[in-house]
Each structure stands twice: as structure tokens, then as C-alpha cells.
PDB file of N, CA and C in Angstrom:
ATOM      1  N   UNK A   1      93.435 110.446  76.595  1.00  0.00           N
ATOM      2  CA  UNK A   1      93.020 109.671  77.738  1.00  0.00           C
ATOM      3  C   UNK A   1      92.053 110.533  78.568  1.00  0.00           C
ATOM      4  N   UNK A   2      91.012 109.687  79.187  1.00  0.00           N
ATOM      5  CA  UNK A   2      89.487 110.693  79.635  1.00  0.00           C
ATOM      6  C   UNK A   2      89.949 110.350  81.115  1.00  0.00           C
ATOM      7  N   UNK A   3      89.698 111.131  82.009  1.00  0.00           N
ATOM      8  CA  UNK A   3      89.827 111.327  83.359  1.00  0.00           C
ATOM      9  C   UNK A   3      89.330 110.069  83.824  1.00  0.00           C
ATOM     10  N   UNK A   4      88.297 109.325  83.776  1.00  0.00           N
ATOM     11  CA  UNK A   4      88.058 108.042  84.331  1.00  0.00           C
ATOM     12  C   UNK A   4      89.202 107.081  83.856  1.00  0.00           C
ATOM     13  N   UNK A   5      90.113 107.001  82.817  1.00  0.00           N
ATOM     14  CA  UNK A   5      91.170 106.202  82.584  1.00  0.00           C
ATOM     15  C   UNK A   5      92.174 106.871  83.088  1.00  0.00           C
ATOM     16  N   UNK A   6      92.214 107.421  83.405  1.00  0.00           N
ATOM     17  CA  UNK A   6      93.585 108.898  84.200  1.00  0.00           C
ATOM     18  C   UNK A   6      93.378 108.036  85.828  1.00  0.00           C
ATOM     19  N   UNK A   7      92.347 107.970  85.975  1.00  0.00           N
ATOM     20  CA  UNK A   7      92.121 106.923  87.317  1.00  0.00           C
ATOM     21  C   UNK A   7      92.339 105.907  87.604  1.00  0.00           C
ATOM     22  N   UNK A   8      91.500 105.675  86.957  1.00  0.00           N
ATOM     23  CA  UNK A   8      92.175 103.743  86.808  1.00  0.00           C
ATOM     24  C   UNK A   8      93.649 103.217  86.376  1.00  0.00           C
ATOM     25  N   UNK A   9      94.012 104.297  85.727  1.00  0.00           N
ATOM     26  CA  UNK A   9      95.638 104.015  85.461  1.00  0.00           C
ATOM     27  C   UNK A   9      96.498 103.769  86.538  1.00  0.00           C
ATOM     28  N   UNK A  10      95.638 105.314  87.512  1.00  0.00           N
ATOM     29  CA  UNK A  10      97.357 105.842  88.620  1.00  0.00           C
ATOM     30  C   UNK A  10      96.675 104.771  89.520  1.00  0.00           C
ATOM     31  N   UNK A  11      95.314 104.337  89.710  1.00  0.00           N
ATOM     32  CA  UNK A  11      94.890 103.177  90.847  1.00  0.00           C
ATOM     33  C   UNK A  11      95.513 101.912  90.440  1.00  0.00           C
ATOM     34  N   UNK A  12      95.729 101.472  89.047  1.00  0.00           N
ATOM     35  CA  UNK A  12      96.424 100.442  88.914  1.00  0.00           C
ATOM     36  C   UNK A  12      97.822 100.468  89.396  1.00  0.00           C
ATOM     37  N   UNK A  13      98.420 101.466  88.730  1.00  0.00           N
ATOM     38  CA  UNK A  13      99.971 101.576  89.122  1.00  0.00           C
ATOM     39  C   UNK A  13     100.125 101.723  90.555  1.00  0.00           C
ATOM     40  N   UNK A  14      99.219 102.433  91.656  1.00  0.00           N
ATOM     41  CA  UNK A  14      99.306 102.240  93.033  1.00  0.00           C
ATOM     42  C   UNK A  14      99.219 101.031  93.699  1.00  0.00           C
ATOM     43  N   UNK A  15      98.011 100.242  92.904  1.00  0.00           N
ATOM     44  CA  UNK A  15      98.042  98.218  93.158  1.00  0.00           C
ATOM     45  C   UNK A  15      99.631  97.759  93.390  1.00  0.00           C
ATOM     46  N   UNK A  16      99.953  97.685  91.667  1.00  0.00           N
ATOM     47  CA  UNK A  16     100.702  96.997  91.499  1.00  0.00           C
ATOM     48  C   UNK A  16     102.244  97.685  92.586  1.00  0.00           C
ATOM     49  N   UNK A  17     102.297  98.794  92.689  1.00  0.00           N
ATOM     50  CA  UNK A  17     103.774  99.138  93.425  1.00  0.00           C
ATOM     51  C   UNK A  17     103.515  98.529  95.098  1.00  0.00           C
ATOM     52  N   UNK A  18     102.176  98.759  95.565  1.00  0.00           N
ATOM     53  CA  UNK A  18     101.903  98.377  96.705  1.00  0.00           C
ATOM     54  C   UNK A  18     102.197  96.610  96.882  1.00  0.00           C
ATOM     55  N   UNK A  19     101.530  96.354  95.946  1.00  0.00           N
ATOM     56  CA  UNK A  19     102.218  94.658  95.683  1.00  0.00           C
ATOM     57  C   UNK A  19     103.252  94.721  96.295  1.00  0.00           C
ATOM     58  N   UNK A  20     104.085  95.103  94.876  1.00  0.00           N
ATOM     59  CA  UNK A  20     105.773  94.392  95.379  1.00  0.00           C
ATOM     60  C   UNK A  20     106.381  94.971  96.270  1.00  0.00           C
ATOM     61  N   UNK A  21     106.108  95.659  97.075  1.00  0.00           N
ATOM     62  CA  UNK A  21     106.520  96.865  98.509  1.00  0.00           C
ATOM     63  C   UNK A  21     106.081  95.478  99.369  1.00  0.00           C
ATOM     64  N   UNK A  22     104.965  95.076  99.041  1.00  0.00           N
ATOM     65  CA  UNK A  22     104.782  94.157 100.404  1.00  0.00           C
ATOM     66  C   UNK A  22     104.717  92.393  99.831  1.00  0.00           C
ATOM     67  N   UNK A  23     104.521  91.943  98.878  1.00  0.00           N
ATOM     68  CA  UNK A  23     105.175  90.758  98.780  1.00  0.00           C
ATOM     69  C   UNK A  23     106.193  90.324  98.328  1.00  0.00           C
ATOM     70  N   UNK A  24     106.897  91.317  98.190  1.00  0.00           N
ATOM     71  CA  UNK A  24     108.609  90.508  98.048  1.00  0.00           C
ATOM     72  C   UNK A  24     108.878  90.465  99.555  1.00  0.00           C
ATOM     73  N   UNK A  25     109.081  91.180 100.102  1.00  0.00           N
ATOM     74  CA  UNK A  25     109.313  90.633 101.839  1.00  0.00           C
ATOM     75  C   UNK A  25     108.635  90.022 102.641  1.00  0.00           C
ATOM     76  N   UNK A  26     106.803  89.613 102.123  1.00  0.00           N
ATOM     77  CA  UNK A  26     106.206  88.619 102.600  1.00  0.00           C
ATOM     78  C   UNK A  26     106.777  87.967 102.383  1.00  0.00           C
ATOM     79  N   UNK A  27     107.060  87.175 101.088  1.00  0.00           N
ATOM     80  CA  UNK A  27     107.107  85.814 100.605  1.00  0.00           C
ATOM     81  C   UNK A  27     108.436  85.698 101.098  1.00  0.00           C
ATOM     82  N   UNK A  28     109.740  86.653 100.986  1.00  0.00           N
ATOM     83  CA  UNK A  28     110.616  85.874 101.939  1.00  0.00           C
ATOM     84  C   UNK A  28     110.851  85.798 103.169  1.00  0.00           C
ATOM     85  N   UNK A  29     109.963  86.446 103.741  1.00  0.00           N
ATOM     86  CA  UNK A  29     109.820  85.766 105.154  1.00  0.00           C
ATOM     87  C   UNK A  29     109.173  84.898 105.368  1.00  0.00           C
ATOM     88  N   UNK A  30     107.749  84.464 104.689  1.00  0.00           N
ATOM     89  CA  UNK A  30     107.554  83.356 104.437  1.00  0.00           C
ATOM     90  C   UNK A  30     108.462  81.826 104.437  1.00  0.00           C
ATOM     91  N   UNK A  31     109.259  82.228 103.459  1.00  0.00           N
ATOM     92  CA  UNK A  31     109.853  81.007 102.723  1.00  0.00           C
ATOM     93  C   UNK A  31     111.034  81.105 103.827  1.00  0.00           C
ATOM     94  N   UNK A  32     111.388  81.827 104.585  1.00  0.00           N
ATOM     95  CA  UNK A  32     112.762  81.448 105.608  1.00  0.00           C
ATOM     96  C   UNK A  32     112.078  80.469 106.783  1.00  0.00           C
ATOM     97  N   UNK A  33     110.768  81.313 106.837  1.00  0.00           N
ATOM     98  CA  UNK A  33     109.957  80.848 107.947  1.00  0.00           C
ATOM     99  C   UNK A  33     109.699  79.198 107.871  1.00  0.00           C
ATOM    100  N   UNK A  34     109.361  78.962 106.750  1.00  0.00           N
ATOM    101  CA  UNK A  34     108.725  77.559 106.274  1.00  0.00           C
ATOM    102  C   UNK A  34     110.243  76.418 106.309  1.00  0.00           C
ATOM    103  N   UNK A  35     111.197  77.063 105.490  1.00  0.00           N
ATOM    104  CA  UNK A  35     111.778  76.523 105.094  1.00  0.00           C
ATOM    105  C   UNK A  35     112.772  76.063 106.552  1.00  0.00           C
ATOM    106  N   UNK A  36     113.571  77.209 106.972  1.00  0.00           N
ATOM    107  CA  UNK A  36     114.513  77.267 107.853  1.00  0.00           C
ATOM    108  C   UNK A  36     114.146  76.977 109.087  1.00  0.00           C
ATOM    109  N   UNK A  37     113.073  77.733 109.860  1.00  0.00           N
ATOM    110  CA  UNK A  37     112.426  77.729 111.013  1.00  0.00           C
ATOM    111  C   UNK A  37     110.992  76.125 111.218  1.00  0.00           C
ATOM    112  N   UNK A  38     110.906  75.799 110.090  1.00  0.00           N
ATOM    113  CA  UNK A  38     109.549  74.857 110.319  1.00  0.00           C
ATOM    114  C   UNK A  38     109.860  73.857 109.789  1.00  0.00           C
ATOM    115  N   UNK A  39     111.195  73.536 108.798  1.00  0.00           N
ATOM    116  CA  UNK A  39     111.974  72.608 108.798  1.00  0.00           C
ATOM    117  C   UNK A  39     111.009  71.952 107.289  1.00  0.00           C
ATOM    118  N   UNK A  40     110.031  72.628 106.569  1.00  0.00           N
ATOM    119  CA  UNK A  40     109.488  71.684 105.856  1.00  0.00           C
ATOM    120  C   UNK A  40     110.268  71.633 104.326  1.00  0.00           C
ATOM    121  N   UNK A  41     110.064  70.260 103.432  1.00  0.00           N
ATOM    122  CA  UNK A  41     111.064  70.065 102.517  1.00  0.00           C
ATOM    123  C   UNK A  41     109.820  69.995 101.362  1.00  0.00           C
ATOM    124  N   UNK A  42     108.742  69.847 101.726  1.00  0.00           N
ATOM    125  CA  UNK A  42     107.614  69.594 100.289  1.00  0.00           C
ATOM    126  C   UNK A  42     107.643  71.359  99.202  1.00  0.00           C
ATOM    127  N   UNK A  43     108.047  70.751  98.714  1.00  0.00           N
ATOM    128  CA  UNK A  43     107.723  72.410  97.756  1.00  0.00           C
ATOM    129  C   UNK A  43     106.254  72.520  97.831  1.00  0.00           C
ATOM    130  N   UNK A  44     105.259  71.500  97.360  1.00  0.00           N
ATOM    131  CA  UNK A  44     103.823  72.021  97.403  1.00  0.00           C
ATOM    132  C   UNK A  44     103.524  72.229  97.866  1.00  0.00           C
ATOM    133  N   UNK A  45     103.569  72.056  99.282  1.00  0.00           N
ATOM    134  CA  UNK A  45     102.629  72.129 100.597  1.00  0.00           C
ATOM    135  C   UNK A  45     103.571  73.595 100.955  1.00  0.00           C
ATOM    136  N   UNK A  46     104.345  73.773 100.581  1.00  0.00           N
ATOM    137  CA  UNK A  46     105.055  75.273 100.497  1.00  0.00           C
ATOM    138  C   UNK A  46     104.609  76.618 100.061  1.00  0.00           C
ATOM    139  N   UNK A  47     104.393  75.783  98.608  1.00  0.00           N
ATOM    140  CA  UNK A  47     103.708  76.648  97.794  1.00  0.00           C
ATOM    141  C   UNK A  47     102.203  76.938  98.059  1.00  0.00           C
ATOM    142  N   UNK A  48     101.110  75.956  98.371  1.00  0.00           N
ATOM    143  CA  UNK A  48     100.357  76.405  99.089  1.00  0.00           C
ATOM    144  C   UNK A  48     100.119  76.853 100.106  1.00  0.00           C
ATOM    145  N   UNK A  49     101.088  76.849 100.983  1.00  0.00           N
ATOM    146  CA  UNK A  49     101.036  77.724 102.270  1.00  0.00           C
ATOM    147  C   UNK A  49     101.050  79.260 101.963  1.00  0.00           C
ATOM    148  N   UNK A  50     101.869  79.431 101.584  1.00  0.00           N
ATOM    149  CA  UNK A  50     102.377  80.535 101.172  1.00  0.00           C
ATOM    150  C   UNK A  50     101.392  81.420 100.265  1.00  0.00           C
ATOM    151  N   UNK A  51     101.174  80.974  99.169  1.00  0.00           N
ATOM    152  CA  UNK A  51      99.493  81.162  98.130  1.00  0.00           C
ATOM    153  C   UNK A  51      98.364  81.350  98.970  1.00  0.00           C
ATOM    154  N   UNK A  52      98.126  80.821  99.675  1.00  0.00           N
ATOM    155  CA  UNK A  52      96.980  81.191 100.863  1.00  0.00           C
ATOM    156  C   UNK A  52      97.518  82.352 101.516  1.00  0.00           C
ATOM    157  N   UNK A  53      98.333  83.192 102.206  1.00  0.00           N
ATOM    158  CA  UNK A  53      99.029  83.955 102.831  1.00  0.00           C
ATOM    159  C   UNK A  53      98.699  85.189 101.874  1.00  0.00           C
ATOM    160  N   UNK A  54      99.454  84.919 100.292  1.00  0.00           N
ATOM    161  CA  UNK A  54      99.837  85.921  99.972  1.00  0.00           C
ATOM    162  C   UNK A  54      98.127  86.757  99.451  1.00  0.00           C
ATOM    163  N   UNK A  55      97.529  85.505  99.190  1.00  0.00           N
ATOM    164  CA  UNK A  55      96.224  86.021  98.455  1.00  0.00           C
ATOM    165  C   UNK A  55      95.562  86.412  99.463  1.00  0.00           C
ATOM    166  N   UNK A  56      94.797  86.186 100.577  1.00  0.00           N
ATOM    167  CA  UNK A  56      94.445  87.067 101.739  1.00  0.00           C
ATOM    168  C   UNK A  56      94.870  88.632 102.066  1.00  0.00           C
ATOM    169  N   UNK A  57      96.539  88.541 102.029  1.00  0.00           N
ATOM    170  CA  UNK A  57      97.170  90.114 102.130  1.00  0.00           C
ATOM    171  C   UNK A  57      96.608  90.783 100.812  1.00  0.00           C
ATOM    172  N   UNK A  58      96.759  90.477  99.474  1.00  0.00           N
ATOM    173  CA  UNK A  58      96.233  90.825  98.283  1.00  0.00           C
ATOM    174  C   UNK A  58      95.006  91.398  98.416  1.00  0.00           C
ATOM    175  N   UNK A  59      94.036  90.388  98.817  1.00  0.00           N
ATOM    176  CA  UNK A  59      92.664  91.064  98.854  1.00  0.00           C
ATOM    177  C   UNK A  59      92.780  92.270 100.197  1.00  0.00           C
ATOM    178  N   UNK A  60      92.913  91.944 101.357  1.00  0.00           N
ATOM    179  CA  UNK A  60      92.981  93.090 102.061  1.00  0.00           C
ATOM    180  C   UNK A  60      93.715  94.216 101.158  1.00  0.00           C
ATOM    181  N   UNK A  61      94.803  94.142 100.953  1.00  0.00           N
ATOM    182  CA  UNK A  61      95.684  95.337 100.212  1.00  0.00           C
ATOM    183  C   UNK A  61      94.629  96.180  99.219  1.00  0.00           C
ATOM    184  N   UNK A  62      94.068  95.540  98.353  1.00  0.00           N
ATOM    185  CA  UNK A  62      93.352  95.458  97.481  1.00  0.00           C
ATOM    186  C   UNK A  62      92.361  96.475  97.474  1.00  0.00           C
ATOM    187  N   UNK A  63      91.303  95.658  98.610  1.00  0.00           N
ATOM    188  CA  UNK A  63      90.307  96.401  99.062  1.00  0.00           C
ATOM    189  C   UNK A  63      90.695  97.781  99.568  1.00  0.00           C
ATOM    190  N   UNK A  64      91.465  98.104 100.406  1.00  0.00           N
ATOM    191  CA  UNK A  64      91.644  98.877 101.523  1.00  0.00           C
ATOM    192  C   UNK A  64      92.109 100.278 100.390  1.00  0.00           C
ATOM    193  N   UNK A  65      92.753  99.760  98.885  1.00  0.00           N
ATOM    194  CA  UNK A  65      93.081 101.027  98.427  1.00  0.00           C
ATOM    195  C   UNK A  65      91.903 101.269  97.651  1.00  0.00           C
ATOM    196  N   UNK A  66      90.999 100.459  96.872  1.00  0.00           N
ATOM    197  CA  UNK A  66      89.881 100.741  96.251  1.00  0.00           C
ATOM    198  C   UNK A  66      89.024 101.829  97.476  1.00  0.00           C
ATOM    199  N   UNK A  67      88.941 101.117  98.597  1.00  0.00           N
ATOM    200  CA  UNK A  67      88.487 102.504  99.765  1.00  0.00           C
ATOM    201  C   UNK A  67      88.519 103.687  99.825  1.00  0.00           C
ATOM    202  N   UNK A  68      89.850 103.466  99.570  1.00  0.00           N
ATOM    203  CA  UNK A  68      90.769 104.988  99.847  1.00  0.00           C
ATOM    204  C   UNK A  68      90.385 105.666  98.467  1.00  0.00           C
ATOM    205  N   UNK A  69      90.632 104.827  97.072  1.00  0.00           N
ATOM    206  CA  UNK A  69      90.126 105.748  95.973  1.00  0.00           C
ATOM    207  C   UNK A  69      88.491 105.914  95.552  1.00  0.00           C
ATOM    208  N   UNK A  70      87.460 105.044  96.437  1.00  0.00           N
ATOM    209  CA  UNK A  70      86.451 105.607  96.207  1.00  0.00           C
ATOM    210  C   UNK A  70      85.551 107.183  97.350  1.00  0.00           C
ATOM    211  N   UNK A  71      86.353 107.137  97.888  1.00  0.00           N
ATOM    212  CA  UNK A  71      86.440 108.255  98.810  1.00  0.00           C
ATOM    213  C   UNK A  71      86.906 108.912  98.577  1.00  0.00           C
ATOM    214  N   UNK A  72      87.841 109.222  97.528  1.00  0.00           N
ATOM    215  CA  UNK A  72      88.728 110.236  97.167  1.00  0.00           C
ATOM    216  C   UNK A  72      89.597 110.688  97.909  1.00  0.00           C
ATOM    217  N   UNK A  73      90.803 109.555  98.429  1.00  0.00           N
ATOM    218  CA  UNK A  73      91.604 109.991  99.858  1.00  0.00           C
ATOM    219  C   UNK A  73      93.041 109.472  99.284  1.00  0.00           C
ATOM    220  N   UNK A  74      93.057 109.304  97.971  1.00  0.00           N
ATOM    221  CA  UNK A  74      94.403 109.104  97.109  1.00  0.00           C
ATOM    222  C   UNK A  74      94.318 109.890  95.817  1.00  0.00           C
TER     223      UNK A  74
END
């Protein structure tokens, strides 16, 4: 494995852990929020609420570490 895949590896594996660090407790706060607190019963209009939410945090998340690894600050 060549140092540019030595990169892209540990930047992937930093994606993906950063993910589930922050959308497993989005989405269920989300879904208490929607469900419990806003009283709604449509699963779709759920599911798109929520899909809009999570993909916004995604791209910020996203971006913000590509930043950090094209700067060399990870």
C-alpha cells in the first residue's frame, strides 16, 4: 500500500467513525423529536425530515474533515 492509499484509508475510516459518533444520536433525537414531541404519525414525511437533517450534517462533517486533511491538521 503507497502512502496516498495509507491516506485515503485512515481519511475514510475517520469519515465513517465520525458518522456514527454523530448520527446515531442525531437521528434519535430526531426521531423522539418528530415522533414524541411533534406528535407526527407519517413515516415519510419522517423519513424525509430527517434525510434532509442528516445529509446537511454529512456534508458539513464531510467537508470540515477533508479541510483538516488537506492542510495536514489530522
Amino acid at each position: 500500500m503507497n502512502k496516498t492509499e495509507k491516506v485515503a484509508l485512515r481519511e475514510s475510516i475517520i469519515i465513517v467513525l465520525m458518522g456514527a459518533v454523530i448520527n446515531f444520536p442525531l437521528q434519535t433525537y430526531l426521531l423522539w423529536l418528530t415522533i414524541d414531541n411533534w406528535k407526527w404519525a407519517d413515516p415519510l414525511k419522517i423519513s424525509i425530515f430527517i434525510q434532509i437533517i442528516i445529509t446537511v450534517v454529512a456534508l458539513l462533517r464531510v467537508y470540515a474533515i477533508r479541510m483538516r486533511f488537506q492542510r495536514g491538521k489530522f
